[in-house]
N, C-alpha and C. Protein backbone atom coordinates (compact mmCIF):
# COMPACT_ATOMS: atom_id res chain seq x y z
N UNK A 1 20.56 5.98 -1.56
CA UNK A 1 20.71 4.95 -0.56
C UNK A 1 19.48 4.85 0.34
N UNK A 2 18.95 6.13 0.86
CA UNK A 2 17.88 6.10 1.58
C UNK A 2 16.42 5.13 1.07
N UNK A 3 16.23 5.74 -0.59
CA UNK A 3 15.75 4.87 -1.37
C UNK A 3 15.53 3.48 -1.40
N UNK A 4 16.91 2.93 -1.16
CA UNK A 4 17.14 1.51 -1.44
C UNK A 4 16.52 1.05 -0.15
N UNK A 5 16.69 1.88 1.23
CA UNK A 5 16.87 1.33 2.90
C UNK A 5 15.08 1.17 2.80
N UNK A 6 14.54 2.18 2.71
CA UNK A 6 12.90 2.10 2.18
C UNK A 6 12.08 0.98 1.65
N UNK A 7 12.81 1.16 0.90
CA UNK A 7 12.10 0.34 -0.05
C UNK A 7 11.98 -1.26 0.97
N UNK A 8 13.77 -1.58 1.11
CA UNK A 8 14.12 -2.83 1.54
C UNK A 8 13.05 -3.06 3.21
N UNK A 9 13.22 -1.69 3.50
CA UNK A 9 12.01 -2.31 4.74
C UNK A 9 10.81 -2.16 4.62
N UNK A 10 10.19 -1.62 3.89
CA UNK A 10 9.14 -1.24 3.47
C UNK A 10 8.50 -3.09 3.27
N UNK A 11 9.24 -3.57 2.42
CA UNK A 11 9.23 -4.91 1.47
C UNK A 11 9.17 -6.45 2.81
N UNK A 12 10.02 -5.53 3.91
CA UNK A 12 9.79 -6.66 5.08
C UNK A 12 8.18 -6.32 5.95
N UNK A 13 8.31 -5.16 5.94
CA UNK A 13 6.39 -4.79 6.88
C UNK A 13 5.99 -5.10 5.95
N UNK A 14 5.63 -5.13 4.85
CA UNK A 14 4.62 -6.18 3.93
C UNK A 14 4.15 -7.53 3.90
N UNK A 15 5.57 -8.15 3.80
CA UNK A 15 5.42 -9.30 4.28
C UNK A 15 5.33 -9.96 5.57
N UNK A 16 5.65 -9.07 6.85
CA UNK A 16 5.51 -9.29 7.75
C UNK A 16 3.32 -9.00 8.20
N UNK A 17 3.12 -8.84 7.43
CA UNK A 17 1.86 -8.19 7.23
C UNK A 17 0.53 -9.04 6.69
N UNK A 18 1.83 -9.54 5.64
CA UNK A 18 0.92 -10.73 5.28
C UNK A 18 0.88 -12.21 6.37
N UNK A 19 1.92 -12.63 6.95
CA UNK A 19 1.40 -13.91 7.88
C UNK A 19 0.46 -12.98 9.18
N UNK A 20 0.47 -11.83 9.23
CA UNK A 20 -0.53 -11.56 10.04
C UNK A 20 -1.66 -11.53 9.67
N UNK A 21 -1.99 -11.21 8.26
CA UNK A 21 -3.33 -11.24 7.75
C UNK A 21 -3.72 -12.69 7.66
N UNK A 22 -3.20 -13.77 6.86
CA UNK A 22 -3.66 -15.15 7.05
C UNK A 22 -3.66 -15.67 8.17
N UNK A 23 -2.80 -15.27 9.48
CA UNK A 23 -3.23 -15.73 10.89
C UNK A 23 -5.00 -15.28 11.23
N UNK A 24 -5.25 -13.63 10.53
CA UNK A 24 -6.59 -13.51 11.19
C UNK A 24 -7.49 -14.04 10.22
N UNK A 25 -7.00 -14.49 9.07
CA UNK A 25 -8.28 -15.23 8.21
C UNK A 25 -8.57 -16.20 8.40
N UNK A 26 -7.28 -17.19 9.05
CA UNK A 26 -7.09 -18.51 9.17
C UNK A 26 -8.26 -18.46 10.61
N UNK A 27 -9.07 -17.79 11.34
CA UNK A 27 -10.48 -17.58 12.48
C UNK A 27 -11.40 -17.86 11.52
N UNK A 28 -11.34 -17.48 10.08
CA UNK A 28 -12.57 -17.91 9.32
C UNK A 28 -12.85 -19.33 9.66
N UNK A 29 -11.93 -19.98 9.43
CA UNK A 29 -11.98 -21.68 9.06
C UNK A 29 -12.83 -22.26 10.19
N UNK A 30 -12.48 -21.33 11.97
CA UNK A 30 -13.42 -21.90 12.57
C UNK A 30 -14.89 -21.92 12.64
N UNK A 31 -15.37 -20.56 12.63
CA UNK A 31 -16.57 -20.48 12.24
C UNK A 31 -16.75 -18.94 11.60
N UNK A 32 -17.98 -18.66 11.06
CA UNK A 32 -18.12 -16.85 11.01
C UNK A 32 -17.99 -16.32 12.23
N UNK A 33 -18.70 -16.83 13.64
CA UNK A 33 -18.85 -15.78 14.40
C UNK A 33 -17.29 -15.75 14.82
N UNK A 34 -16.57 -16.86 14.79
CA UNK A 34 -15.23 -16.60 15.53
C UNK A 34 -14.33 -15.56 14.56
N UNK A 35 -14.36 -15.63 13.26
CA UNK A 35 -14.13 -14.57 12.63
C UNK A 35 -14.45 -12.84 12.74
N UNK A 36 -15.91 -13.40 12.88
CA UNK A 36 -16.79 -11.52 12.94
C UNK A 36 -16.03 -10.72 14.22
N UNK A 37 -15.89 -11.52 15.34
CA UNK A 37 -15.72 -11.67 17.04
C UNK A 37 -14.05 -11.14 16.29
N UNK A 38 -13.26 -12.14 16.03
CA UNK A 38 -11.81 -11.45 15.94
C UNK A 38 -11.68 -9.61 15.66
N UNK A 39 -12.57 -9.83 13.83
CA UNK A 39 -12.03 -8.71 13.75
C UNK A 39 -13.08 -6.74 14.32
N UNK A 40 -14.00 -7.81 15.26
CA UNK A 40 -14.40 -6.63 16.01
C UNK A 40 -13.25 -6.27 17.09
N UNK A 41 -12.64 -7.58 17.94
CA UNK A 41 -12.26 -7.25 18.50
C UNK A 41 -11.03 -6.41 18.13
N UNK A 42 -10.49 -6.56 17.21
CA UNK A 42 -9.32 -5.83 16.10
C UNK A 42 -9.78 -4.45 16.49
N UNK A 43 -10.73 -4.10 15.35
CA UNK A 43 -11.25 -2.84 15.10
C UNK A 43 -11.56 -1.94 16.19
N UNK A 44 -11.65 -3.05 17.67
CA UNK A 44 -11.82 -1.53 18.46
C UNK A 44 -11.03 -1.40 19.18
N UNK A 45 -9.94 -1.59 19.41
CA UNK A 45 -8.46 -0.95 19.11
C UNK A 45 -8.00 0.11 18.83
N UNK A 46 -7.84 1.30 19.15
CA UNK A 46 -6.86 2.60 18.98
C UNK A 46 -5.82 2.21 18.37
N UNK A 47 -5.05 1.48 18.90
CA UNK A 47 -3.44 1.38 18.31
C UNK A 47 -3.56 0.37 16.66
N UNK A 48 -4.58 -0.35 16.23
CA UNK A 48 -4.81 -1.18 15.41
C UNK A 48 -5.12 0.11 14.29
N UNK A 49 -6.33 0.63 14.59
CA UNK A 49 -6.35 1.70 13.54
C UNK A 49 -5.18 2.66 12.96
N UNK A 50 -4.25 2.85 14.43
CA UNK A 50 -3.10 3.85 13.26
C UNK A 50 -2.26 2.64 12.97
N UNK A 51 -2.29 1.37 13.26
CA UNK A 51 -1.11 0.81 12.04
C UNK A 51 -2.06 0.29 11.00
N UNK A 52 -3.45 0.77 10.84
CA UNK A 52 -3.67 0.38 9.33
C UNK A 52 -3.27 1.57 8.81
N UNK A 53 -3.45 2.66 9.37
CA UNK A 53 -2.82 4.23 8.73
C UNK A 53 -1.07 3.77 8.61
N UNK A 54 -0.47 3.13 9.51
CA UNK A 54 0.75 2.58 9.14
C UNK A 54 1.14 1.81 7.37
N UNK A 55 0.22 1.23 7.69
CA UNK A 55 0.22 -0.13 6.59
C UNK A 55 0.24 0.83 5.13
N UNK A 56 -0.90 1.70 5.32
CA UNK A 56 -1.29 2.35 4.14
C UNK A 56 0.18 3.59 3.64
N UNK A 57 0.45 3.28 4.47
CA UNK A 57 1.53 4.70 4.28
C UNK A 57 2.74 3.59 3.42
N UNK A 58 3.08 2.26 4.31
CA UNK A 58 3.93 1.20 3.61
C UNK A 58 3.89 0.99 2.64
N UNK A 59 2.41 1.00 1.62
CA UNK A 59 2.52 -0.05 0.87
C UNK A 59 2.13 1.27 -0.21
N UNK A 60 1.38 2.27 0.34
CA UNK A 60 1.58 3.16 -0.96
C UNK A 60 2.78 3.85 -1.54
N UNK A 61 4.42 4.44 -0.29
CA UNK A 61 5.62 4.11 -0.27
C UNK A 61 6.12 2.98 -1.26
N UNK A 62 5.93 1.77 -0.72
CA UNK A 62 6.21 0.84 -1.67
C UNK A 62 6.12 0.51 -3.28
N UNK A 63 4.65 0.81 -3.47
CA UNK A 63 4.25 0.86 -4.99
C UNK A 63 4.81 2.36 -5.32
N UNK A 64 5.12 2.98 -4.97
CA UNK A 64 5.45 4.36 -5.61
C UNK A 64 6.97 4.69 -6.24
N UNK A 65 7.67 3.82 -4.73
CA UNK A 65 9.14 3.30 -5.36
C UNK A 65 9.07 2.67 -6.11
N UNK A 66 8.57 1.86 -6.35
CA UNK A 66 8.62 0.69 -7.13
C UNK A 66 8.24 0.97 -8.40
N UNK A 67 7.49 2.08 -9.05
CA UNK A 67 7.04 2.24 -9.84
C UNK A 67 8.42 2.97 -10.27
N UNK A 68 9.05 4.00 -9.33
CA UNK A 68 10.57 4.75 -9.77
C UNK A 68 11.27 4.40 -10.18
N UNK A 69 11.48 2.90 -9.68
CA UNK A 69 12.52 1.52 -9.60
C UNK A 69 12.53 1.11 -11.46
N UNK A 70 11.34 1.52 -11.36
CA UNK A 70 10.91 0.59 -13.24
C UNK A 70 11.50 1.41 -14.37
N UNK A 71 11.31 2.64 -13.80
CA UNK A 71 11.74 3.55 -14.84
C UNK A 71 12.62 3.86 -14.99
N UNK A 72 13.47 3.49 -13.64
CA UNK A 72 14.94 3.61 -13.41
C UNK A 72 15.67 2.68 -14.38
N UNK A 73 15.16 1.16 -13.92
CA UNK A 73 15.79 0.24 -14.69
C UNK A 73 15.54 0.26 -16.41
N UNK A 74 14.60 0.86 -16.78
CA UNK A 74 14.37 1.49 -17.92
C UNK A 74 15.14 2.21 -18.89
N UNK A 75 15.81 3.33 -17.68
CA UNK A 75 16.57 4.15 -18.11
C UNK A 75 15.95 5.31 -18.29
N UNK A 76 14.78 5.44 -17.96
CA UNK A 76 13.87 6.53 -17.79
C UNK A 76 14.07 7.19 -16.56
N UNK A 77 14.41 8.80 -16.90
CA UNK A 77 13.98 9.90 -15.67
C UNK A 77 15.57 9.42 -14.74
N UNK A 78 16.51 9.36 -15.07
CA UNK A 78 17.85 8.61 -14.41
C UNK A 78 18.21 10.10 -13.78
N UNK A 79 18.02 11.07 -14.53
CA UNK A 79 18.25 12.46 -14.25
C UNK A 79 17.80 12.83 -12.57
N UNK A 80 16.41 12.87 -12.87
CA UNK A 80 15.39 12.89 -11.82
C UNK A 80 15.06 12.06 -10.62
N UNK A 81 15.79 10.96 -10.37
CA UNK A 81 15.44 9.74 -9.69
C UNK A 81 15.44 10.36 -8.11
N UNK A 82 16.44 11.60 -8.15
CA UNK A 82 16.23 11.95 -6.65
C UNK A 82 15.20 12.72 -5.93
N UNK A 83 14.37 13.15 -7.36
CA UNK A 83 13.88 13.88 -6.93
C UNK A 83 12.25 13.35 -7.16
N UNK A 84 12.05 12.12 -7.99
CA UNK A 84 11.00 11.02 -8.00
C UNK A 84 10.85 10.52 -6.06
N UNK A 85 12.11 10.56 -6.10
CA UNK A 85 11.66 9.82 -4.57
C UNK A 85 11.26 10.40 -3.27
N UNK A 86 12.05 11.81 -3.65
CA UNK A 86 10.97 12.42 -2.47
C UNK A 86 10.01 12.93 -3.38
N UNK A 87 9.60 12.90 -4.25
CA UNK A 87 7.92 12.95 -4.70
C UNK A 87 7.04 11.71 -4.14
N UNK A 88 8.19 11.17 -4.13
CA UNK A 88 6.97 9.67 -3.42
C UNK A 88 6.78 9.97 -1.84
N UNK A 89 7.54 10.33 -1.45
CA UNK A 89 7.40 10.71 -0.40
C UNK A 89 6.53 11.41 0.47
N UNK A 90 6.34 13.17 -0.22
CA UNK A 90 5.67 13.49 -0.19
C UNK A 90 4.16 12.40 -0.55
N UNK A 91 3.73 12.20 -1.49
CA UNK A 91 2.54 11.52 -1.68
C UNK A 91 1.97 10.29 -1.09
N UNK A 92 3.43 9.85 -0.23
CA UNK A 92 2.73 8.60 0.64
C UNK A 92 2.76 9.60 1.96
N UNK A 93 2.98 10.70 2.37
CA UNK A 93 3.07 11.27 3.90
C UNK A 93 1.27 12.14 3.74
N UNK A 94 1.00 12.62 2.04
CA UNK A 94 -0.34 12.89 1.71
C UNK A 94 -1.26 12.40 2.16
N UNK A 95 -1.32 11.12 1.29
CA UNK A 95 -2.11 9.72 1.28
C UNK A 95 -2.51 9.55 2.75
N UNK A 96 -1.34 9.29 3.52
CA UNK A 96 -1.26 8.92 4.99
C UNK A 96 -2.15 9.86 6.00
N UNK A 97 -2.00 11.06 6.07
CA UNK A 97 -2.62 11.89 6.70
C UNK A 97 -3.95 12.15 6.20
N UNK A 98 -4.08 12.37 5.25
CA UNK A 98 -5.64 12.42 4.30
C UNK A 98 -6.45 10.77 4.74
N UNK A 99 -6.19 9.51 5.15
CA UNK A 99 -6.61 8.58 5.11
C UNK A 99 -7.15 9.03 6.82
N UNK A 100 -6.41 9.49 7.55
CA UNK A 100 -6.30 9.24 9.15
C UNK A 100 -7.91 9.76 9.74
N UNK A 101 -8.70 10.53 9.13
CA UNK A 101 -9.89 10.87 9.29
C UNK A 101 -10.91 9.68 9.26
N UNK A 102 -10.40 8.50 7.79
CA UNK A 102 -11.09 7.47 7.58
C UNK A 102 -10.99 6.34 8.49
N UNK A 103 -9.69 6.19 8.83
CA UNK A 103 -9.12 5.31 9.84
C UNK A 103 -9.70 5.54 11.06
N UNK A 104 -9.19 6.40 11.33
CA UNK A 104 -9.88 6.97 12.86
C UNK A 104 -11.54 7.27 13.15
N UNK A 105 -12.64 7.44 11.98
CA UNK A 105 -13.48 7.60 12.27
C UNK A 105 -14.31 7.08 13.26
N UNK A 106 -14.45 6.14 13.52
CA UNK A 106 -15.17 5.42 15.02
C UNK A 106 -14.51 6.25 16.04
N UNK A 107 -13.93 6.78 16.30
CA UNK A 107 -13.12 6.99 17.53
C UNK A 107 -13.18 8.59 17.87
């Protein structure tokens, strides 16, 4: 169940993710500098950097279930499925903390 709750929100910060990303692309259209100018002003942000460490934790979560999801519906690893998912787990809480050096570097 936890699985399913994951996944299902996981699948809304994505997409909630995406009209935020075409809101800041949609600064291209005015000019470069109003673009460059946005996403400096983005980047120097504290709280912006850990929700890209956010984001990254979402969407590697996401593809990882999702990859469980396949094999599930497959009929593959049906045995194991509980224990696929906290493997994903583990490897998106990995991912996440191992990234936070990259994220955070300016700072």
């Amino acid at each position: 169940m936890w699985a399913w709750i994951f996944h299902k929100f996981t699948g809304w910060v994505l997409i909630g993710y995406l009209f935020t990303h075409i809101a800041v692309l949609s600064t291209a259209t005015v000019d470069g500098a109003t673009y460059t100018e946005t996403l400096r002003g983005l980047e120097s942000l504290l709280v912006v950097r850990f929700l890209e460490v956010g984001l990254l934790a979402v969407a590697v979560f996401h593809i990882l279930n999702g990859v469980r999801l396949l094999f599930v519906d497959l009929g593959v690893g049906l045995e194991a499925q509980d224990k696929a998912f906290y493997a994903a787990l583990i490897v998106t809480a990995a991912v996440a903390v191992g990234s936070i050096p990259t994220f955070l570097g300016g700072f």
